[in-house]
C-alpha atoms as a PDB file:
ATOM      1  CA  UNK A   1       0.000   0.000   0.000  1.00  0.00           C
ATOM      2  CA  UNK A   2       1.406   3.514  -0.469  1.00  0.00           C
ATOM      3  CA  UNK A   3       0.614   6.390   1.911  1.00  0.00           C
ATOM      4  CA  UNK A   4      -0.044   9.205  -0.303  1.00  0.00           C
ATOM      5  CA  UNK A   5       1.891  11.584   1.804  1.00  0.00           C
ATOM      6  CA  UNK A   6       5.740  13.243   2.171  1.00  0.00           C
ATOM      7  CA  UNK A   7       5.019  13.986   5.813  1.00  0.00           C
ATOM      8  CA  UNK A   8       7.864  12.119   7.754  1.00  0.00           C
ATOM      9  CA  UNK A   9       5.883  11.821  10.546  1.00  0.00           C
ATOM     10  CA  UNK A  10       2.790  10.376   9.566  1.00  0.00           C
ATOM     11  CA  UNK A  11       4.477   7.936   7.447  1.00  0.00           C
ATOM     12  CA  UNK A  12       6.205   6.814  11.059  1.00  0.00           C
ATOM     13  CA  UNK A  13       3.369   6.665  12.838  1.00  0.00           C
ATOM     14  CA  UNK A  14       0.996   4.854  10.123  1.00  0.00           C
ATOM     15  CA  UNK A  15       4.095   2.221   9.502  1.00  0.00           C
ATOM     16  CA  UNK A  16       3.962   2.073  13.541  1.00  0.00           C
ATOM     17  CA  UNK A  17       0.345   0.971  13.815  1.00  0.00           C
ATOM     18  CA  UNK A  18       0.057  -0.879  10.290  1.00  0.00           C
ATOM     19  CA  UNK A  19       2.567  -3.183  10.747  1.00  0.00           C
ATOM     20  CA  UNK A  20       0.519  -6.202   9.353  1.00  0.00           C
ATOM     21  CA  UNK A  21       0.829  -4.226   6.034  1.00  0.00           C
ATOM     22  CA  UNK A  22       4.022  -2.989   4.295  1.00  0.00           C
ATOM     23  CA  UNK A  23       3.800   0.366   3.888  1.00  0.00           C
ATOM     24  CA  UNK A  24       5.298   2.444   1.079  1.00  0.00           C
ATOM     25  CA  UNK A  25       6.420   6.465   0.923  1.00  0.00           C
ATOM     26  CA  UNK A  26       5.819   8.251  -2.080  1.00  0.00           C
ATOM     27  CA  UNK A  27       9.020   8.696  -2.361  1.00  0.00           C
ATOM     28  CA  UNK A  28      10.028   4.831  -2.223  1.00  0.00           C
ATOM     29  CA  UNK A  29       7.487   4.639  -5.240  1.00  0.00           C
ATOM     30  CA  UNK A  30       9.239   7.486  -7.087  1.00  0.00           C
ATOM     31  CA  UNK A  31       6.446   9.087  -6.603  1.00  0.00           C
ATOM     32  CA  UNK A  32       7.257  12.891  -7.144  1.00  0.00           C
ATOM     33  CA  UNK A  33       3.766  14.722  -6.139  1.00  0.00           C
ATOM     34  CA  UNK A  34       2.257  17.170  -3.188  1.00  0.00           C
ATOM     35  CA  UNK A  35      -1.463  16.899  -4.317  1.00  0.00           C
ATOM     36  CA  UNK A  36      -2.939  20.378  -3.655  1.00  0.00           C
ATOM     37  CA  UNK A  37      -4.971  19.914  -0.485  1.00  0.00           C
ATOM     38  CA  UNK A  38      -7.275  22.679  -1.746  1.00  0.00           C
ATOM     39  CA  UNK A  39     -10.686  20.934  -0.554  1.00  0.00           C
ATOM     40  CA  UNK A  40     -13.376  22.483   2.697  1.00  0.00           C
ATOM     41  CA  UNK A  41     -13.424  19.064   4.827  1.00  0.00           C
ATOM     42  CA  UNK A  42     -10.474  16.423   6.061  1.00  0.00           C
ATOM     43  CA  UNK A  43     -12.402  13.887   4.010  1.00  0.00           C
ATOM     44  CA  UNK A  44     -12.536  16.061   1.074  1.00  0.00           C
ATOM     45  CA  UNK A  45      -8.633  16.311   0.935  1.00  0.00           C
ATOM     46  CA  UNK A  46      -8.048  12.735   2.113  1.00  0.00           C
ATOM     47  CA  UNK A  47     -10.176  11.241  -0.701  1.00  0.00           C
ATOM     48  CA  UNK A  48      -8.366  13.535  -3.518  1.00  0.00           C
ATOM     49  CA  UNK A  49      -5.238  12.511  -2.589  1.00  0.00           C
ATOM     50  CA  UNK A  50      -5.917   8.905  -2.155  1.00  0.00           C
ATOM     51  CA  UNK A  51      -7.682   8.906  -5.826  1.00  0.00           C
ATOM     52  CA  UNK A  52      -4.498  10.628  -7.305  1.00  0.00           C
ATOM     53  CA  UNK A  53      -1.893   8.743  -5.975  1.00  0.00           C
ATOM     54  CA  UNK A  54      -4.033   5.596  -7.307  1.00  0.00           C
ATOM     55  CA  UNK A  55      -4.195   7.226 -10.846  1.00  0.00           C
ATOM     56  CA  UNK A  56      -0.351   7.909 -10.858  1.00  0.00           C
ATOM     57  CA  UNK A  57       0.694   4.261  -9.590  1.00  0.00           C
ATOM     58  CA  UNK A  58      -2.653   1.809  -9.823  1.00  0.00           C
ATOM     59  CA  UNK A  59      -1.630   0.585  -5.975  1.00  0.00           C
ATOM     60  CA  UNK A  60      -3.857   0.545  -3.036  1.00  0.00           C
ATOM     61  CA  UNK A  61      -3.478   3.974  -1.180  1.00  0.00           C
ATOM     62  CA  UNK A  62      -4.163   5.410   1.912  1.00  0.00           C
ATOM     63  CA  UNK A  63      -4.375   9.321   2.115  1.00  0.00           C
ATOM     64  CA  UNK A  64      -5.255  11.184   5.574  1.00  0.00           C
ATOM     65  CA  UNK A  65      -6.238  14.456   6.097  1.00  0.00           C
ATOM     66  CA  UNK A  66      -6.216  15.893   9.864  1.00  0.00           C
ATOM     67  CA  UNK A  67      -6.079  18.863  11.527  1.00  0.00           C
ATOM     68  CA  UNK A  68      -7.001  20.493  15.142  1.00  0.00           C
ATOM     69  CA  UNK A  69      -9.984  22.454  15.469  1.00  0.00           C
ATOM     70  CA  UNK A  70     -10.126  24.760  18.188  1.00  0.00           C
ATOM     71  CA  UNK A  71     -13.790  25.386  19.440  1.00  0.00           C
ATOM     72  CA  UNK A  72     -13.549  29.396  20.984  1.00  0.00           C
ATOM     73  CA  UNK A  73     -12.120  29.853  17.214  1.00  0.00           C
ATOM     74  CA  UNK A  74     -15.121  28.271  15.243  1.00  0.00           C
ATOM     75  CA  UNK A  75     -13.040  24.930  14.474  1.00  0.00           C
ATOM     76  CA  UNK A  76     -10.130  27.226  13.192  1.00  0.00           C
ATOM     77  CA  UNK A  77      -7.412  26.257  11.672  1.00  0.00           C
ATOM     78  CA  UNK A  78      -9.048  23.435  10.390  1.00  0.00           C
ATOM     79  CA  UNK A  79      -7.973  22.109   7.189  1.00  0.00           C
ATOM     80  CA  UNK A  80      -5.873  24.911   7.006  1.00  0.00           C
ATOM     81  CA  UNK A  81      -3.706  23.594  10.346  1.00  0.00           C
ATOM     82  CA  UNK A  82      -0.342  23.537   8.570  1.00  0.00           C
ATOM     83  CA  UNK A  83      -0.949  26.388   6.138  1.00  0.00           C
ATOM     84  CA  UNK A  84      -3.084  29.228   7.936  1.00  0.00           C
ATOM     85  CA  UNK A  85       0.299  31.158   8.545  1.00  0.00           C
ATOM     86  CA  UNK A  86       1.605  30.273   5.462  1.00  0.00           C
ATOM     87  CA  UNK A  87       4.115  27.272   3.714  1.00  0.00           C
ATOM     88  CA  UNK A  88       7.343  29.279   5.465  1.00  0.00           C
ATOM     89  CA  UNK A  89       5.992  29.062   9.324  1.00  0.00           C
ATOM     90  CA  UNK A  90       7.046  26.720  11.766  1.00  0.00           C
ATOM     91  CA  UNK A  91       5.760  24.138  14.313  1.00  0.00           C
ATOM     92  CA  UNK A  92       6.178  26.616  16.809  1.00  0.00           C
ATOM     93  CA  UNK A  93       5.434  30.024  15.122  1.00  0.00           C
ATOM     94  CA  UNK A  94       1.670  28.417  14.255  1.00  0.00           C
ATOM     95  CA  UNK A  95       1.273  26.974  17.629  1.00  0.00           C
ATOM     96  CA  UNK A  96       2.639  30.231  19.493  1.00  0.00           C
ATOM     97  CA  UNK A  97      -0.013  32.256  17.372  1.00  0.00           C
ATOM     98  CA  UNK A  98      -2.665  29.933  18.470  1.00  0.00           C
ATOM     99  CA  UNK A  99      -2.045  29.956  22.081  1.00  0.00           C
ATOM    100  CA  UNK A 100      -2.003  33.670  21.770  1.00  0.00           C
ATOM    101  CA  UNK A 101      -5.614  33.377  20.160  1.00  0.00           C
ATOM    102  CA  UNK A 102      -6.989  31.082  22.626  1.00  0.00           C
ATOM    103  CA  UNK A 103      -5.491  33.035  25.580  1.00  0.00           C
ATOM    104  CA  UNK A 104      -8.488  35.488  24.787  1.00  0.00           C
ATOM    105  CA  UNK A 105     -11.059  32.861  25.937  1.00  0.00           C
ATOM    106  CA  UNK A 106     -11.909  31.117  28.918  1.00  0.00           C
ATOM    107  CA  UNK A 107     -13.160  27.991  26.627  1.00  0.00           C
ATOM    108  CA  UNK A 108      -9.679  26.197  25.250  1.00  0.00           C
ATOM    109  CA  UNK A 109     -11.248  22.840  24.191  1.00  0.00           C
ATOM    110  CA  UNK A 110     -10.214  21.375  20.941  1.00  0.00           C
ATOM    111  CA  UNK A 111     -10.480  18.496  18.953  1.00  0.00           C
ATOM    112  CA  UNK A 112      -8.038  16.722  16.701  1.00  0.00           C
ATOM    113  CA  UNK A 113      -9.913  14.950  13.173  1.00  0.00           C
ATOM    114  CA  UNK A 114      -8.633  12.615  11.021  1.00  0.00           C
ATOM    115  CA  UNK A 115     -10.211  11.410   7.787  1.00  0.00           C
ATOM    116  CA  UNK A 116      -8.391   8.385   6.215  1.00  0.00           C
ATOM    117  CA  UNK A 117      -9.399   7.180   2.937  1.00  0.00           C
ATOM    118  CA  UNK A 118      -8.236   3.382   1.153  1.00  0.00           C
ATOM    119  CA  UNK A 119      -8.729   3.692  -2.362  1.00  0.00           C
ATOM    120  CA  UNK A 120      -7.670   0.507  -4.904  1.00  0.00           C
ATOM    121  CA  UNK A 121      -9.585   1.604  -8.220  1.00  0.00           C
ATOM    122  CA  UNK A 122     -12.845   0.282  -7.447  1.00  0.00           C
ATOM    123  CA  UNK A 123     -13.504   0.441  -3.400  1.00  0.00           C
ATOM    124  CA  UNK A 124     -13.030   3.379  -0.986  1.00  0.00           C
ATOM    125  CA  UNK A 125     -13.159   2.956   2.450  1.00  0.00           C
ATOM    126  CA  UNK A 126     -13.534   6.084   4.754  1.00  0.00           C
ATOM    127  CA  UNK A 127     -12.744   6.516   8.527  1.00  0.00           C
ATOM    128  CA  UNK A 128     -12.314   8.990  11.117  1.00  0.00           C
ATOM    129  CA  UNK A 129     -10.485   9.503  14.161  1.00  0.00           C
ATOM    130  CA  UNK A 130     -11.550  12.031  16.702  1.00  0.00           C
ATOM    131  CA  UNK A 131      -9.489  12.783  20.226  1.00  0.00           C
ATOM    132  CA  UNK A 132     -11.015  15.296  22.440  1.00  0.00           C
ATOM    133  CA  UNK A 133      -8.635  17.775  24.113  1.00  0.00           C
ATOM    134  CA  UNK A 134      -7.937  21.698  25.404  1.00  0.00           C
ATOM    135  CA  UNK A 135      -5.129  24.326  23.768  1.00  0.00           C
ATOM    136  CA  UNK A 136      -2.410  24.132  26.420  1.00  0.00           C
ATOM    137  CA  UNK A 137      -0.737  27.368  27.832  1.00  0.00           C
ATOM    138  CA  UNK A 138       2.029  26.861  26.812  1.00  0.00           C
ATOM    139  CA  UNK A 139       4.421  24.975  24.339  1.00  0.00           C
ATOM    140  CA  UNK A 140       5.253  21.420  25.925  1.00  0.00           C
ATOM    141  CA  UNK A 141       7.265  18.942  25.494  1.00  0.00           C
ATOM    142  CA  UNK A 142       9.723  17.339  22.258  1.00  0.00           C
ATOM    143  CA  UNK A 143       8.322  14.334  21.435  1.00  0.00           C
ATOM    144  CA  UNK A 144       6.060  14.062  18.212  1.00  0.00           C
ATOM    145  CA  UNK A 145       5.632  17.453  15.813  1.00  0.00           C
ATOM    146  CA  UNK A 146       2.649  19.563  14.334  1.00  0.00           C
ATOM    147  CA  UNK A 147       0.679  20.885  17.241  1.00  0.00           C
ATOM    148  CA  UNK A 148       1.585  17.693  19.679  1.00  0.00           C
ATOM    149  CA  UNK A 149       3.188  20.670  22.247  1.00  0.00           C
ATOM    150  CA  UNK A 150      -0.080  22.503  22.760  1.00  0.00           C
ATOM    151  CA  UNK A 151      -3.096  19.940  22.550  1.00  0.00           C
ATOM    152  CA  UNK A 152      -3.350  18.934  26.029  1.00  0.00           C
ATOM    153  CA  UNK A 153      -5.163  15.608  27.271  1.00  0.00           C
ATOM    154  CA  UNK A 154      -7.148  15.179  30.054  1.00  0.00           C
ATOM    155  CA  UNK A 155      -4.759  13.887  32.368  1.00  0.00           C
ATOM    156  CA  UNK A 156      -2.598  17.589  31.813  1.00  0.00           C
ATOM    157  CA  UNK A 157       0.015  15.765  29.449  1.00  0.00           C
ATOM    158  CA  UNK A 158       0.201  17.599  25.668  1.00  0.00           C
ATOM    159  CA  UNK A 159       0.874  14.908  23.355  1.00  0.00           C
ATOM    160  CA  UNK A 160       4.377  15.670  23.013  1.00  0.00           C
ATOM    161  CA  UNK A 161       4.941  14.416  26.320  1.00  0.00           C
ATOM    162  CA  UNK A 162       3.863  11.128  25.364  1.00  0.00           C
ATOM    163  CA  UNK A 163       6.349   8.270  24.279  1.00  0.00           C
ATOM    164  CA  UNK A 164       5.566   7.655  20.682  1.00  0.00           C
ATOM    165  CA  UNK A 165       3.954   4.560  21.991  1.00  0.00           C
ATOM    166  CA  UNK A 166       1.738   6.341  23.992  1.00  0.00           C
ATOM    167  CA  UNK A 167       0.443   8.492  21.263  1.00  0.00           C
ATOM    168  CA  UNK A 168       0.033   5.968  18.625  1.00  0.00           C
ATOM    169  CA  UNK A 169      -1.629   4.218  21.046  1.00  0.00           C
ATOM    170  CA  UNK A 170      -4.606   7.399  21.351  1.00  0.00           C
ATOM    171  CA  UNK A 171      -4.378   9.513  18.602  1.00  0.00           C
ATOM    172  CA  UNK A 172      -7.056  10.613  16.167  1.00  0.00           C
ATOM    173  CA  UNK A 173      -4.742   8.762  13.945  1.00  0.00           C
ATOM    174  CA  UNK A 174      -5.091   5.815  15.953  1.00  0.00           C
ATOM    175  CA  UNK A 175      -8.680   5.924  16.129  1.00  0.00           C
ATOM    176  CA  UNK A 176      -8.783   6.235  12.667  1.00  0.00           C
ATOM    177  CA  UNK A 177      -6.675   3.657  11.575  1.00  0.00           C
ATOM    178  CA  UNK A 178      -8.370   1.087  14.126  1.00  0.00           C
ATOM    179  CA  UNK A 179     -11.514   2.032  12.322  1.00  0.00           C
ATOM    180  CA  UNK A 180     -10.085   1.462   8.893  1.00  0.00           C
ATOM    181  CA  UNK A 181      -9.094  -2.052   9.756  1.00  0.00           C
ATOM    182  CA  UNK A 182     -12.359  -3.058  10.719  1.00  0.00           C
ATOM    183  CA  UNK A 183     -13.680  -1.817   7.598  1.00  0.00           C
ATOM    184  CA  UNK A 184     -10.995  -3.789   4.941  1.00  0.00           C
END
């Protein structure tokens, strides 16, 4: 199966919790393509990239689309999570903006959603992770990337705190993917 991504870490995590499957980068497939995630939903972008990575190589493909939506912000950034501060900001310049934003609210609950989409030329199969959490105060920990420093569990922990382990074994990602499975 290829991932239809060129995000190191998703393609680390997905190999992490697929292992009954071999999993292949883009790159390993020579594939040389960012498909333009230029859709209004996670499932919209997730489905377009899964049906043109199957177009370009006629493999089964898995695309995912995720993001954190932050609820005082009307689900902001949304789809636009890695972009909203353009293609040259970092990890921490979007996630310092957005604790700035949130800091104006006394509601910091957020939600992270992922849409993952199989696609082999004739079946798609759609599911969707959803983990529940609050916009820390700060930027913690140095374990995963994205936002993993500010989205905060329950327990107080922001995922970067977690082992990689730990993570994979919660994430929207996770809940996604353990949906998927079920479904193929």
């Amino acid at each position: 199966m290829i991932l239809a991504t060129n995000n190191k870490g998703k393609l680390e995590e997905i190999r992490k919790m697929l292992i009954d499957y071999k999993i292949y980068s883009l790159k390993e497939k020579n594939i040389n393509v960012d498909v333009l995630e230029d859709q209004d939903t996670f499932l919209g972008n997730a489905q377009k990239k899964a049906m043109e990575i199957y177009k370009i190589s006629h493999e089964e493909t898995i695309a995912d689309d995720s993001g954190l939506c932050i609820n005082c912000l009307n689900g902001f950034p949304g789809v636009m999570t890695h972009r909203f501060l353009g293609e040259d900001a970092t990890d921490r310049m979007r996630n310092e903006y957005l604790i700035n934003e949130v800091n104006k609210y006394s509601d910091r609950s957020a939600q992270v959603v992922c849409n993952l989409v199989y696609y082999n030329g004739k079946k798609i199969v759609i599911s969707e992770g959803v983990l529940n959490g609050f916009i820390s105060n700060e930027c913690r920990g140095s374990n995963g990337f994205g936002f993993d420093e500010i989205f905060e569990l329950s327990n107080g922990l922001t995922l970067a705190q977690l082992s990689s382990d730990e993570k994979n074994m919660i994430s929207a990602r996770s809940l996604a993917l353990k949906d998927l499975k079920k479904k193929l």
